[in-house]
C-alpha atoms as a PDB file:
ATOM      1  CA  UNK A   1     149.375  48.442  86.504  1.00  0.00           C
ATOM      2  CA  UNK A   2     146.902  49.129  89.306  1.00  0.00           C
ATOM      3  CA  UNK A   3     149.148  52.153  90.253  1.00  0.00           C
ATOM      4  CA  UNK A   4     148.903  53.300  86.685  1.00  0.00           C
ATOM      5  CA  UNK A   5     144.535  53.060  86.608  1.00  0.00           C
ATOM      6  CA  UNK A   6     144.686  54.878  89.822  1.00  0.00           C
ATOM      7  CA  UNK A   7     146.970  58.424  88.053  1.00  0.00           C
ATOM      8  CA  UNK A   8     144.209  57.798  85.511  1.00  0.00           C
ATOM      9  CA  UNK A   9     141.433  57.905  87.281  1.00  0.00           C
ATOM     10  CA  UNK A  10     142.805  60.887  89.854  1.00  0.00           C
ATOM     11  CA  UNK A  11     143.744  62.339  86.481  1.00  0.00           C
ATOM     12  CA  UNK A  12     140.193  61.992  85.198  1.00  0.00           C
ATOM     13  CA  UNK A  13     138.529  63.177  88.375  1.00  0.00           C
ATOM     14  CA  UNK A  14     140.683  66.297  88.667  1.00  0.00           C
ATOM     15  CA  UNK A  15     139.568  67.171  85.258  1.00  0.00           C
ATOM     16  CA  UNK A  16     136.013  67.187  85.588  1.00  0.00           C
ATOM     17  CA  UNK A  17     136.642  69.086  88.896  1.00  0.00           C
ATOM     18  CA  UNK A  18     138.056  71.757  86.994  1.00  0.00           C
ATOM     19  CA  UNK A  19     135.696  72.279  84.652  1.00  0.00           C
ATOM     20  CA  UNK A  20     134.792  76.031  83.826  1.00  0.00           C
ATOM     21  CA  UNK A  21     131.919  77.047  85.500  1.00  0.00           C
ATOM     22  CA  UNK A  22     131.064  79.538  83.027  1.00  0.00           C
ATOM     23  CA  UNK A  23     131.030  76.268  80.185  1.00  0.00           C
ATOM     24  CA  UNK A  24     129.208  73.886  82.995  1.00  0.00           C
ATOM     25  CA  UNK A  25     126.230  76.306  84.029  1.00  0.00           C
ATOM     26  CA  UNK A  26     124.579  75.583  80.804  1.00  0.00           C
ATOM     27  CA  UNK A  27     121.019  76.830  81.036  1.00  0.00           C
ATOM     28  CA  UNK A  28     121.362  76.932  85.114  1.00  0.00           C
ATOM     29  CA  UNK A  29     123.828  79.856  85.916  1.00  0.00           C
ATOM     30  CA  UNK A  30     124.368  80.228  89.581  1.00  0.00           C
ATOM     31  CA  UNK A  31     123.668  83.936  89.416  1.00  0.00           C
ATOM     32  CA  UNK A  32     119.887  82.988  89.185  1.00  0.00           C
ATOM     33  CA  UNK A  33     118.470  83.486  92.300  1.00  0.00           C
ATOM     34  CA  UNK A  34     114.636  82.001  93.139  1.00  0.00           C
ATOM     35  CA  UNK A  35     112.453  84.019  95.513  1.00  0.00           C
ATOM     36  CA  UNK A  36     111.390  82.449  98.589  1.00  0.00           C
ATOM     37  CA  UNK A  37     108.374  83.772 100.996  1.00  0.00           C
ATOM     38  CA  UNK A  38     109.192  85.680 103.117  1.00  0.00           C
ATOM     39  CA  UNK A  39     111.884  87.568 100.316  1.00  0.00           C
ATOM     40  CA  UNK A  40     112.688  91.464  99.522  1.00  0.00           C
ATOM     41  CA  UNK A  41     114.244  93.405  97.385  1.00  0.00           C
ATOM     42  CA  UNK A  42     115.449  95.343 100.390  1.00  0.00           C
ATOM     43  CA  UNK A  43     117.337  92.280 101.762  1.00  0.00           C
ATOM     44  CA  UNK A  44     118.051  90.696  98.536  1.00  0.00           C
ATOM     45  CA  UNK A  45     119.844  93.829  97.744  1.00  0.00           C
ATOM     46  CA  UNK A  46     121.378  93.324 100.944  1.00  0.00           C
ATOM     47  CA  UNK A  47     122.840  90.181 100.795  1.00  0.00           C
ATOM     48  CA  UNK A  48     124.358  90.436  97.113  1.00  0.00           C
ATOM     49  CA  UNK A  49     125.916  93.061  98.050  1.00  0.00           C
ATOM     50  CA  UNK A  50     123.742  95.742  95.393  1.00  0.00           C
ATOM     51  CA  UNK A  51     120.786  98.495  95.269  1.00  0.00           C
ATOM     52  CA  UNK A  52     117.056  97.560  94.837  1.00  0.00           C
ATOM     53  CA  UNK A  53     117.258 100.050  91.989  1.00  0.00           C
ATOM     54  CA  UNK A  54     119.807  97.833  90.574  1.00  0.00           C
ATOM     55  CA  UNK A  55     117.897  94.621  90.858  1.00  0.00           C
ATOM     56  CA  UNK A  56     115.004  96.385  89.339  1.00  0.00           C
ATOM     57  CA  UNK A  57     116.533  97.731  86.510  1.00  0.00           C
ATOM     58  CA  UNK A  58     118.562  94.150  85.901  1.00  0.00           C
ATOM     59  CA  UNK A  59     115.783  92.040  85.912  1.00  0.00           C
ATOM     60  CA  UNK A  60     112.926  94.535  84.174  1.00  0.00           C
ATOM     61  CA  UNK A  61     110.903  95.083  87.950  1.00  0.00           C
ATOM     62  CA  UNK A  62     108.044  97.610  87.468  1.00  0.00           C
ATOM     63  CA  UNK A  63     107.200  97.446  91.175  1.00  0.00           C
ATOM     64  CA  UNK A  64     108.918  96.350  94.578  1.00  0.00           C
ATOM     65  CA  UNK A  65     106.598  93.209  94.527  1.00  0.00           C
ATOM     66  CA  UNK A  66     108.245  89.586  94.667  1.00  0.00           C
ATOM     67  CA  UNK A  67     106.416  86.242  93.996  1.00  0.00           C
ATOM     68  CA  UNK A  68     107.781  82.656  95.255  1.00  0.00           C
ATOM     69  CA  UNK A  69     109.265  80.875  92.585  1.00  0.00           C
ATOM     70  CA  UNK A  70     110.133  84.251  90.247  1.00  0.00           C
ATOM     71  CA  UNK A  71     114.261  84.762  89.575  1.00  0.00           C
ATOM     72  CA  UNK A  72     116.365  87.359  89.623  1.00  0.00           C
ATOM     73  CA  UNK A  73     119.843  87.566  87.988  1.00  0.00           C
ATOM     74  CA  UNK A  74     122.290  88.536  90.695  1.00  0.00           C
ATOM     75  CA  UNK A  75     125.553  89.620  91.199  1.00  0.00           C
ATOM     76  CA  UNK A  76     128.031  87.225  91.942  1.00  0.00           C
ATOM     77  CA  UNK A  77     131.521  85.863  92.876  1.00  0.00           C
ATOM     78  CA  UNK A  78     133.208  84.114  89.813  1.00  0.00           C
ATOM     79  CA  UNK A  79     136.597  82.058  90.171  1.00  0.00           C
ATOM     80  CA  UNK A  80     138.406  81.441  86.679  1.00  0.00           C
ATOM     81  CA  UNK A  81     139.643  78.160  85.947  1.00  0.00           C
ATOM     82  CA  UNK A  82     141.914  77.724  82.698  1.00  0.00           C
ATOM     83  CA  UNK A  83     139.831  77.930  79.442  1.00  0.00           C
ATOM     84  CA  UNK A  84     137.944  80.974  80.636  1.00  0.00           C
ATOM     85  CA  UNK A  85     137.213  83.960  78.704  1.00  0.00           C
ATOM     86  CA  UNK A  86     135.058  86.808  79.146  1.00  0.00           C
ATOM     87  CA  UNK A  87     133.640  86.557  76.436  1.00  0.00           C
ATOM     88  CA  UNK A  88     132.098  82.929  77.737  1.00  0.00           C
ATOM     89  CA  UNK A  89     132.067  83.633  81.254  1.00  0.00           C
ATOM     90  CA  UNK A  90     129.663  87.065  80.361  1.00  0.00           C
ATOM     91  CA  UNK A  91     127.655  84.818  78.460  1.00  0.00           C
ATOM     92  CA  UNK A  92     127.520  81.859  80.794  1.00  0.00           C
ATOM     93  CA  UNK A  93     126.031  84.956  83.600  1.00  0.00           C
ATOM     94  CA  UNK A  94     124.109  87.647  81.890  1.00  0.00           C
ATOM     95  CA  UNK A  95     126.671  89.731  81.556  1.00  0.00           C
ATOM     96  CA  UNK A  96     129.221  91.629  79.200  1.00  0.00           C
ATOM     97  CA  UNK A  97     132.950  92.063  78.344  1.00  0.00           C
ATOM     98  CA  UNK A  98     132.732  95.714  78.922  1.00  0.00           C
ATOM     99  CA  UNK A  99     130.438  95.858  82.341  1.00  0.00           C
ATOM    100  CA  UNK A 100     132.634  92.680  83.401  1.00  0.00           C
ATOM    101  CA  UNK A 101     136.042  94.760  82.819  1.00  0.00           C
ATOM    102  CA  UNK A 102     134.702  97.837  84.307  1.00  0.00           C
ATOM    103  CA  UNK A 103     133.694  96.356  87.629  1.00  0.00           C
ATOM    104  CA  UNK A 104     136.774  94.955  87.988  1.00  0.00           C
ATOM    105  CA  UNK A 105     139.110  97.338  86.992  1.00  0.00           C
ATOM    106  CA  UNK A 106     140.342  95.457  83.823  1.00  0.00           C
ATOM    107  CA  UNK A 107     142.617  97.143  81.081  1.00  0.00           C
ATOM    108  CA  UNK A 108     141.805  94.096  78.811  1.00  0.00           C
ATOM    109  CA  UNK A 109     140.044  90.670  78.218  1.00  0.00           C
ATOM    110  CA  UNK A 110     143.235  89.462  79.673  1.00  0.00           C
ATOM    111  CA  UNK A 111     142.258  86.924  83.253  1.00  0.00           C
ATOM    112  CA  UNK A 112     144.123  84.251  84.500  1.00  0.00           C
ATOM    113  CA  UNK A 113     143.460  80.928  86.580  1.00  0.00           C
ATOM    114  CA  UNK A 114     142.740  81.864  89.839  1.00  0.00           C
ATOM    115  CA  UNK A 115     141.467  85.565  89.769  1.00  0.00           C
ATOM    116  CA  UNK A 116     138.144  86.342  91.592  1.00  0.00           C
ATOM    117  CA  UNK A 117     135.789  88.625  89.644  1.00  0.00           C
ATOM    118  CA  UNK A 118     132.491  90.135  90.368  1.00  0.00           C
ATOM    119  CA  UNK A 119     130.022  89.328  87.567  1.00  0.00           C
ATOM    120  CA  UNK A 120     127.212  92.085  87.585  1.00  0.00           C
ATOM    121  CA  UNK A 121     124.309  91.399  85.301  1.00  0.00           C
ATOM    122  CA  UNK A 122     123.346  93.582  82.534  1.00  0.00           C
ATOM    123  CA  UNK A 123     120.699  96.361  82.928  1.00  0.00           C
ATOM    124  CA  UNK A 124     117.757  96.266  81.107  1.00  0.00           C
ATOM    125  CA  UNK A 125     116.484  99.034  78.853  1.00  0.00           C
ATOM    126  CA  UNK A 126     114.174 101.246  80.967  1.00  0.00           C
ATOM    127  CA  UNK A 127     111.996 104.226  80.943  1.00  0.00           C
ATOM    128  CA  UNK A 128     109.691 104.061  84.193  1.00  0.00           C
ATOM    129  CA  UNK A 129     107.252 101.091  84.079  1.00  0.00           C
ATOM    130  CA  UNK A 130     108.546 100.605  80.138  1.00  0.00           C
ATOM    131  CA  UNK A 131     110.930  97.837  79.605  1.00  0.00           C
ATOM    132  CA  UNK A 132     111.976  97.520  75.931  1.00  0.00           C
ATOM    133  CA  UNK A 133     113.440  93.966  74.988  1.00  0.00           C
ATOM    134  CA  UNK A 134     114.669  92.160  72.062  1.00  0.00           C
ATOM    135  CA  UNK A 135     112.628  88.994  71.717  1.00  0.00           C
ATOM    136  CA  UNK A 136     115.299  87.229  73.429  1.00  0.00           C
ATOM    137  CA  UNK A 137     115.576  89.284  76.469  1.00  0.00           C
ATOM    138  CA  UNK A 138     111.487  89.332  76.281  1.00  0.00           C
ATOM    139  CA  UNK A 139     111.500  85.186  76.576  1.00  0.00           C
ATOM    140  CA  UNK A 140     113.958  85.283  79.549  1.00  0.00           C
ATOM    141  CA  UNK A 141     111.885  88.143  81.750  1.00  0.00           C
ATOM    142  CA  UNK A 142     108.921  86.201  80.791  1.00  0.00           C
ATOM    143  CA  UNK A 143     109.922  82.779  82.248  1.00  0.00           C
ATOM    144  CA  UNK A 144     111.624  84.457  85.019  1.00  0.00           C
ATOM    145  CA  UNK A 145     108.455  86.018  86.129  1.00  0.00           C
ATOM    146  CA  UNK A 146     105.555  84.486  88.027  1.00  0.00           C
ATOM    147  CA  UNK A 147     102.153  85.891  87.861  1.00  0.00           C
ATOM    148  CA  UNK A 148      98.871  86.257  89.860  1.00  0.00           C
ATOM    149  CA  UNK A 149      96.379  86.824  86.898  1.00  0.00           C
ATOM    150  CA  UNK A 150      94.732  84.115  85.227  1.00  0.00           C
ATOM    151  CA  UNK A 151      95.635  84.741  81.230  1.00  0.00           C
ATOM    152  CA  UNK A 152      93.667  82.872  78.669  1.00  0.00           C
ATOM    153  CA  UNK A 153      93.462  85.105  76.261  1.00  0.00           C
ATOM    154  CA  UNK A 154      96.049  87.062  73.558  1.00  0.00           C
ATOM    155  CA  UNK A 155      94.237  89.783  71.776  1.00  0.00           C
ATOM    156  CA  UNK A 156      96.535  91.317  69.051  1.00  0.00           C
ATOM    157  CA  UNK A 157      95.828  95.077  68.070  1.00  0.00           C
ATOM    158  CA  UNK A 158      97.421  97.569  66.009  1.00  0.00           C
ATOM    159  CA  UNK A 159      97.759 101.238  66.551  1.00  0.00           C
ATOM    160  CA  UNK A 160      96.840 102.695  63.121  1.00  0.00           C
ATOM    161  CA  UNK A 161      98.288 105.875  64.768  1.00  0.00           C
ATOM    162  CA  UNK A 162     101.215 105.963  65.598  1.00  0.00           C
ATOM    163  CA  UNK A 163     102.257 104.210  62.569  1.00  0.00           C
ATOM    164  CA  UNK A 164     105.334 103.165  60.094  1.00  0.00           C
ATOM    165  CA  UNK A 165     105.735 106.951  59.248  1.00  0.00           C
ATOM    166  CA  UNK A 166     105.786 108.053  62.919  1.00  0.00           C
ATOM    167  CA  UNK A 167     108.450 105.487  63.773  1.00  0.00           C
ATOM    168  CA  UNK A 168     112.301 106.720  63.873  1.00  0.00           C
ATOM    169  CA  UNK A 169     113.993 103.866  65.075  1.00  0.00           C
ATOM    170  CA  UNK A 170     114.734 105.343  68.604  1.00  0.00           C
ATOM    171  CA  UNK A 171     111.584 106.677  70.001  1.00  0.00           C
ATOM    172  CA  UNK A 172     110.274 103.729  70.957  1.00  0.00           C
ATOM    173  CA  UNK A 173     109.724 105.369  74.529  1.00  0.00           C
ATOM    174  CA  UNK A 174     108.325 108.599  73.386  1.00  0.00           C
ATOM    175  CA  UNK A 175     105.531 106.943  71.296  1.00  0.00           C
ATOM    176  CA  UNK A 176     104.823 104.427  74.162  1.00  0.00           C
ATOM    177  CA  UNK A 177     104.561 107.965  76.134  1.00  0.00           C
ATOM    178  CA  UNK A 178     102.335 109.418  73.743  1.00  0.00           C
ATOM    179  CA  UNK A 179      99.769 106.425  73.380  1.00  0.00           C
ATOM    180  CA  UNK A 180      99.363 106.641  77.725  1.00  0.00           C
ATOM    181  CA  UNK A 181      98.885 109.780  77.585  1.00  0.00           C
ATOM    182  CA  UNK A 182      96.059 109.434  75.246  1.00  0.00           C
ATOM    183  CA  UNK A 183      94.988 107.032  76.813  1.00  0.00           C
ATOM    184  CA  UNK A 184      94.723 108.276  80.119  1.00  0.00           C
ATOM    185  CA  UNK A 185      94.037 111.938  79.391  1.00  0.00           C
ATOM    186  CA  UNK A 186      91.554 111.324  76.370  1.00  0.00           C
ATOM    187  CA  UNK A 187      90.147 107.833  76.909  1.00  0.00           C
ATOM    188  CA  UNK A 188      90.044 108.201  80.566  1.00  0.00           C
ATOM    189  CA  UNK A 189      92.030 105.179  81.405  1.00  0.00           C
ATOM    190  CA  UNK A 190      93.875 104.582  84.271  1.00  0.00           C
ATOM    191  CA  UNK A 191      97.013 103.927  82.515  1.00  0.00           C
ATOM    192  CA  UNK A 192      98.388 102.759  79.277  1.00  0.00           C
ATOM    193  CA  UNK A 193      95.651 100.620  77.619  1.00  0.00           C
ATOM    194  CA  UNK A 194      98.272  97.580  76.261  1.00  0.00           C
ATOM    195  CA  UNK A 195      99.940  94.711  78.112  1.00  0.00           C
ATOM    196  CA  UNK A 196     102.831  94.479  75.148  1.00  0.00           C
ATOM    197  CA  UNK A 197     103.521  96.663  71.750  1.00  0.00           C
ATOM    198  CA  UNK A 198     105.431  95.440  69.296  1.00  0.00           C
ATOM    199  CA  UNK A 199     108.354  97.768  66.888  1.00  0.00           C
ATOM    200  CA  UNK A 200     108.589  97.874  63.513  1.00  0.00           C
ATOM    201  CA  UNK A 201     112.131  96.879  64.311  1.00  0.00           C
ATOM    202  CA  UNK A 202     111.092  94.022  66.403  1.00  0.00           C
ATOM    203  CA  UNK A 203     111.704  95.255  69.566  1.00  0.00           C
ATOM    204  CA  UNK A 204     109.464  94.710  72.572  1.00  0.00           C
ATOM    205  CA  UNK A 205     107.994  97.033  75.158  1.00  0.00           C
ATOM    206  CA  UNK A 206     106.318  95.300  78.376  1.00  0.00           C
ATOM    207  CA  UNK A 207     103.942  98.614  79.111  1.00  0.00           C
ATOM    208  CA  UNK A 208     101.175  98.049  80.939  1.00  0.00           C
ATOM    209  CA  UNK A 209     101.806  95.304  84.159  1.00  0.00           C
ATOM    210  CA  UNK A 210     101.063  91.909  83.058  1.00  0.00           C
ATOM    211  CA  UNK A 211      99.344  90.975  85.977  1.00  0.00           C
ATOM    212  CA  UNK A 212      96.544  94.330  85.140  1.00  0.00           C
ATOM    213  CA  UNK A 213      94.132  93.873  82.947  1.00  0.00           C
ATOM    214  CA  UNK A 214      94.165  95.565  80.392  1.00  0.00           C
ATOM    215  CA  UNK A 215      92.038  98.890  79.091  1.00  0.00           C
ATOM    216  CA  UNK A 216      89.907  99.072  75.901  1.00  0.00           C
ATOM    217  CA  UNK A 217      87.138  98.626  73.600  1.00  0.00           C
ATOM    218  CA  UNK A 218      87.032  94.740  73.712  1.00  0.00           C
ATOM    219  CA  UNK A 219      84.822  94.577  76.782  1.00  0.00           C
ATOM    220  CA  UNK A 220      85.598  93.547  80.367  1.00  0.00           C
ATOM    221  CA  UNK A 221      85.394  90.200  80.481  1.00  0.00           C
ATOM    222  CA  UNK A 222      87.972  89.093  77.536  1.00  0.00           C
ATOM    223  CA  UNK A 223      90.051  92.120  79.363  1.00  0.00           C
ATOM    224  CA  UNK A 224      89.889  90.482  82.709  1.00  0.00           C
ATOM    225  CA  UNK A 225      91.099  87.316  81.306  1.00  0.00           C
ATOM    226  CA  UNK A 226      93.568  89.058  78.729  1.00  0.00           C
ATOM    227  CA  UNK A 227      96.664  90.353  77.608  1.00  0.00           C
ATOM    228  CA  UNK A 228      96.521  93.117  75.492  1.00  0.00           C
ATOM    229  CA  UNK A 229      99.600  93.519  72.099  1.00  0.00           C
ATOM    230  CA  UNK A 230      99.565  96.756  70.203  1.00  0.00           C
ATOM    231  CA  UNK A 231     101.216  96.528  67.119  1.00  0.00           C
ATOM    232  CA  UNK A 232     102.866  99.099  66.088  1.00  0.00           C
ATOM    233  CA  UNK A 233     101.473 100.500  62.770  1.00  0.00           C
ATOM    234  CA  UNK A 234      98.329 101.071  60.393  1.00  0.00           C
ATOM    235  CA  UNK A 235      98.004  96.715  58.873  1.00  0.00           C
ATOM    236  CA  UNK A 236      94.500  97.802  56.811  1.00  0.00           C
ATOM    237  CA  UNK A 237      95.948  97.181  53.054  1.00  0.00           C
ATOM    238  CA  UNK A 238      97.406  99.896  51.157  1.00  0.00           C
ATOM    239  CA  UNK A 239      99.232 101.661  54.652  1.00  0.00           C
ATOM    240  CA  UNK A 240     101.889 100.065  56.079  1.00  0.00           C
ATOM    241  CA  UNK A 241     103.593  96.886  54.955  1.00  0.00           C
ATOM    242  CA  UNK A 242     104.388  94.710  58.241  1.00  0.00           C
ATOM    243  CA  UNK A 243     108.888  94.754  58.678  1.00  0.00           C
ATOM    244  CA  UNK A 244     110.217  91.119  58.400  1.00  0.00           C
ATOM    245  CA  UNK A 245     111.304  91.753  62.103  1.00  0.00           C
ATOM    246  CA  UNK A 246     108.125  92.934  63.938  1.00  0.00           C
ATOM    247  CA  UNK A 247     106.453  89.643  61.930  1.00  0.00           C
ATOM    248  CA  UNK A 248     109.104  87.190  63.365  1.00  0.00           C
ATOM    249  CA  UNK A 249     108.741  89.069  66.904  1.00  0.00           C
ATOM    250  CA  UNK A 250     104.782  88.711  66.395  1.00  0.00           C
ATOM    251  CA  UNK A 251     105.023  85.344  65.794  1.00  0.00           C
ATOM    252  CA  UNK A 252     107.517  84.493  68.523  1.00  0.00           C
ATOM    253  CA  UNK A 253     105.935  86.836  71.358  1.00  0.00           C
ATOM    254  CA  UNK A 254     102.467  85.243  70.880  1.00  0.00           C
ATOM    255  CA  UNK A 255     104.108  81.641  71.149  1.00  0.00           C
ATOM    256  CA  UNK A 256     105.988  82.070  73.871  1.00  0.00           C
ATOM    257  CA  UNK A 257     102.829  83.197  75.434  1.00  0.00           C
ATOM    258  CA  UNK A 258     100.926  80.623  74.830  1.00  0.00           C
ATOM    259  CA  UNK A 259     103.732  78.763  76.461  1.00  0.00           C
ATOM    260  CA  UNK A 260     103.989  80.512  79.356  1.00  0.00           C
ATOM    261  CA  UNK A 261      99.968  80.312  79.867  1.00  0.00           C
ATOM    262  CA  UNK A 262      99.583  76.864  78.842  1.00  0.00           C
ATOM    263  CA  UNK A 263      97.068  77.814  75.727  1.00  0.00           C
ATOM    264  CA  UNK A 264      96.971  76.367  72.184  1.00  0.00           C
ATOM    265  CA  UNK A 265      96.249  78.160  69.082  1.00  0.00           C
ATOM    266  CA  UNK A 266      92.602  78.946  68.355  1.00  0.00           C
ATOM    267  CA  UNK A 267      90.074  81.694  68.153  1.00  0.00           C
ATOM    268  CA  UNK A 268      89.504  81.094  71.773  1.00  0.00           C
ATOM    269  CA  UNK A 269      93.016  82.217  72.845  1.00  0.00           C
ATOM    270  CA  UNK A 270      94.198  84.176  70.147  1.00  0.00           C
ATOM    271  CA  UNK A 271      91.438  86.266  69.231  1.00  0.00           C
ATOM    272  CA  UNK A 272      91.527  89.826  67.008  1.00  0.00           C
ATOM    273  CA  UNK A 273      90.400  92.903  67.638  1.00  0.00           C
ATOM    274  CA  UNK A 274      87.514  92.620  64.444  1.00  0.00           C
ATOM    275  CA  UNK A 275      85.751  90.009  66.359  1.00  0.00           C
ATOM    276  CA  UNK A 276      84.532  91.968  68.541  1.00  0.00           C
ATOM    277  CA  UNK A 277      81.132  94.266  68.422  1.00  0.00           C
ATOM    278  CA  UNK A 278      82.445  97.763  68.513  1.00  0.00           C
ATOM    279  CA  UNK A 279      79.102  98.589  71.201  1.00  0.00           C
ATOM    280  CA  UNK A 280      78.235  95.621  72.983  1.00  0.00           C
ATOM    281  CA  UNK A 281      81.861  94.518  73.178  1.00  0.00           C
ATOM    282  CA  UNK A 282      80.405  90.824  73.063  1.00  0.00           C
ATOM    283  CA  UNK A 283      82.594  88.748  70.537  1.00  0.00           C
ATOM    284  CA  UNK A 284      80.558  88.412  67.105  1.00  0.00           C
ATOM    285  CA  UNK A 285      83.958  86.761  64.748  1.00  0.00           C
ATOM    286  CA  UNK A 286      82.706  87.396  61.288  1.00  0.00           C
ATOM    287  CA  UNK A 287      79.260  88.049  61.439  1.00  0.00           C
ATOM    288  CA  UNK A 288      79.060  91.844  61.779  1.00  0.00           C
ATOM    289  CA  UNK A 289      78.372  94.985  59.626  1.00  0.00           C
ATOM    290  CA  UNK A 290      81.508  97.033  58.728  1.00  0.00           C
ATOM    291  CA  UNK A 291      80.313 100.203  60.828  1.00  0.00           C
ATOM    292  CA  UNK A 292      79.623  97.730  63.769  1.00  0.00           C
ATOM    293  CA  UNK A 293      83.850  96.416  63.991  1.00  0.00           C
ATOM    294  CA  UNK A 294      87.497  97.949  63.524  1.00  0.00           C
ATOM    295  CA  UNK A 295      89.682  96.631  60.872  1.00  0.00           C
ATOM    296  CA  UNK A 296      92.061  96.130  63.796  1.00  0.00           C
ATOM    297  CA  UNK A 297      94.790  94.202  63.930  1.00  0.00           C
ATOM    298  CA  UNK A 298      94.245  95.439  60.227  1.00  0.00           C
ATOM    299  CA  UNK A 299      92.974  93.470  56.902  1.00  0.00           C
ATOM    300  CA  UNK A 300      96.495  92.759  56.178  1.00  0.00           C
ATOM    301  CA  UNK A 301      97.537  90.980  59.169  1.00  0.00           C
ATOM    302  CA  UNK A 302      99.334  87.726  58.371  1.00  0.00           C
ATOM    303  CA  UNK A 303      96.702  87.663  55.354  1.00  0.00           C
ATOM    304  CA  UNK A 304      94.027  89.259  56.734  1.00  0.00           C
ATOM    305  CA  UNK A 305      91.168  90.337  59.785  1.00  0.00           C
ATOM    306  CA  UNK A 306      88.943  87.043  59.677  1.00  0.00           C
ATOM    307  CA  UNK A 307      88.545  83.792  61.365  1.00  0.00           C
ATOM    308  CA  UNK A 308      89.443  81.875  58.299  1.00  0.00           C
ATOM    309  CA  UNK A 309      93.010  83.820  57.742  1.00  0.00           C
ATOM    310  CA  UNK A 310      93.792  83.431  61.411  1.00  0.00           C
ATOM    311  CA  UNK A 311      93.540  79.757  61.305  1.00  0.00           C
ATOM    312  CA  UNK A 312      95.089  79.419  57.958  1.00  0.00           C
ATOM    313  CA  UNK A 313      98.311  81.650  58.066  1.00  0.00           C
ATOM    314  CA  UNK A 314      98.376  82.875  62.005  1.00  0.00           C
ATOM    315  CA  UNK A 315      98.081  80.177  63.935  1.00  0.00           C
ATOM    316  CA  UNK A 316     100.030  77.296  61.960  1.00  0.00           C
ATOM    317  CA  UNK A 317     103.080  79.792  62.474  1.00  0.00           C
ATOM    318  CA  UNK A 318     102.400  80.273  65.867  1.00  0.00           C
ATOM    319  CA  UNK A 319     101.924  76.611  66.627  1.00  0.00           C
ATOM    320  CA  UNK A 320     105.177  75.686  64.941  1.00  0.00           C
ATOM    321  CA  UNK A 321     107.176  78.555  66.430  1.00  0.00           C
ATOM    322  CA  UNK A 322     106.016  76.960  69.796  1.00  0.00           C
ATOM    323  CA  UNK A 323     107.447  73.679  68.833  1.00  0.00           C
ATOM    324  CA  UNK A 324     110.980  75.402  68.041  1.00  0.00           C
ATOM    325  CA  UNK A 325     110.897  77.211  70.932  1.00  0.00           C
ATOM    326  CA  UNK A 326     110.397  74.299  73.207  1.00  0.00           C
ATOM    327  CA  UNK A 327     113.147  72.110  71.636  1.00  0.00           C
ATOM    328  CA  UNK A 328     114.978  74.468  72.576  1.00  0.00           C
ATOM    329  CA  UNK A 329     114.104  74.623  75.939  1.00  0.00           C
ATOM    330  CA  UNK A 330     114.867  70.734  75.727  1.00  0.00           C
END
C-alpha cells in the first residue's frame, strides 16, 4: 500500500513538473525582462542575442533611454513539453504562429516534446517616434514603462481638422505627420503638440514622449503637469458623430491612465479643453464668454463641453472602466 502512495505521489509530482510553460506563465512570461541600473540597450541586445533596433521596435522605444523597473519583451529559449501549441505558446510570449515558424524554420504548426525554439516577440507598429497600438497593446507599453514626469492631469482635445472626412483607415501616420508639421512649422512648437491621439477606428498613436510636456493653448502649468489626447475629429454637434470604437478606446485610454498615475475621476484630473481661457490660459470651467473658449473636445463629447456633462456621462464611464480593468489585473 505504501509502495502504491509513493507511484502516486512520484506520479503527481512528475506531472506538475511537466507542466507547459507556455500554460504556467500566466500573466508572468519569462520573456519579460526588468531593467536594472546600470542596464543598456547595447548590452541587453547583447546578451539576448538581438539588435537595439529590434528591442526598440518590440517594445515601442522612442529613445535609447532605460529606467529601473521598466520591461522589455525579449527573445527567448522555449522547450515544448506535450500539450504545446503555437498557437498557446505565441500567446503565452508575445509572439505569433507565423514570426514563431519563420524563426525557426517551420513548414507547419507541427512541434513535438522536446524541440527547442526561439520565441521572438512581435514588432510594434512604427513610424519614427509614432507608435500606433490597439488599446490592448497601448495598456501593455503603458505598464511596461516607467516614467520621470509627474502626471496629474488628462486633458482631452479634438482636432476639428483633420477630421472624420480626412480619415482613410490607413493614414493614421500621415495625419499624425501632418498635425507636427503644423505644429512645428506654423505654431512654432518644438514638436508634435499631443502626448496621445485617438482613431476613429480606435487605434492609438503614442506621439509626443510621455515624459515631455506637452505643447498648446492650455497654458504651462496644466502642460507641465499634463498629458495631452487629441481626438481625432470635429465633436461640435452637427460634424462628426464619435465611431463606437474611438468611444470605447476613449474611455479605456483615459482609465488606464488614471491607473497608471494613481488619479480619480474629477475636473481636477480630467479636465477639457473649454475650461480653459483661450488668453490667459488660466482654467475658468463654465464661466466664460463664447469668443473667450474653444468648443474643444467639442459640444458633443460624451454629451457635451461642460462641467456638468463631464461628471454626469464622462467620468461614471471612466470610473467603472477602471474597475473592469483592474479585476482584471486581479
Amino acid at each position: 500500500m505504501k509502495k502504491f502512495f509513493l507511484i502516486v505521489i512520484m506520479l503527481i509530482l512528475n506531472m506538475l513538473l511537466h507542466i507547459s510553460p507556455a500554460h504556467a506563465a500566466g500573466n508572468n512570461p519569462s520573456n519579460i525582462y526588468e531593467v536594472k541600473s546600470g542596464d543598456t540597450l547595447p548590452e541587453l541586445a547583447n546578451k539576448y542575442d538581438t539588435s537595439v533596433e529590434e528591442l526598440k521596435v518590440t517594445n515601442g522605444l522612442q529613445s535609447n533611454t532605460l529606467l529601473v523597473g521598466q520591461k522589455l519583451w525579449v527573445p527567448m529559449m522555449y522547450e515544448v513539453v506535450a500539450g504545446d501549441t503555437l498557437r498557446d505558446i505565441s500567446s503565452a510570449y508575445n509572439s505569433s504562429v507565423d514570426i514563431i515558424k519563420t524563426i525557426n524554420g517551420l513548414s507547419s504548426e507541427q512541434i513535438h516534446i522536446g524541440q527547442i525554439l526561439k520565441i521572438t516577440p512581435k514588432k510594434m507598429t512604427m513610424q519614427g517616434q509614432y507608435i500606433l497600438m490597439t488599446k490592448e497593446e497601448f495598456r501593455d507599453w503603458l505598464f511596461h514603462n516607467r516614467f520621470t514626469r509627474k502626471i496629474c492631469l488628462i486633458q482631452q482635445h479634438h482636432t476639428w481638422s483633420p477630421s472624420y472626412k480626412t480619415f482613410d483607415g490607413s493614414n493614421h501616420f500621415r495625419l499624425l505627420k501632418s498635425m507636427e508639421n503644423y505644429h512645428v512649422n506654423t505654431m512654432g512648437w518644438k514638436n508634435i503638440a499631443q502626448n496621445i491621439t485617438t482613431f476613429p477606428d480606435g487605434k492609438i498613436a503614442v506621439a509626443r514622449p510621455l515624459d515631455i510636456a506637452p505643447e498648446g493653448s492650455i497654458g504651462s502649468m496644466a502642460n507641465s503637469v499634463g498629458i495631452t489626447i487629441e481626438n481625432v475629429g470635429n465633436f461640435d454637434i452637427g460634424h462628426d458623430v464619435m465611431s463606437e470604437e474611438q468611444k470605447e478606446t476613449i474611455v479605456y485610454l483615459t482609465a488606464l491612465l488614471c491607473i497608471k498615475f494613481g488619479l480619480t475621476p474629477s475636473i481636477d484630473s480630467i479636465t477639457y479643453h473649454h475650461w480653459w481661457h483661450y488668453k490667459t490660459k488660466e482654467r475658468v470651467l463654465d464661466n466664460s464668454k463664447e469668443n473667450e473658449v474653444k468648443t474643444c473636445p467639442g459640444t458633443g463629447f460624451f454629451g457635451g463641453n461642460s462641467t456638468t456633462s463631464a461628471k454626469t456621462y464622462f467620468y461614471p464611464l471612466v470610473s467603472r472602466k477602471m474597475q473592469e480593468i483592474s479585476a482584471s489585473m486581479h
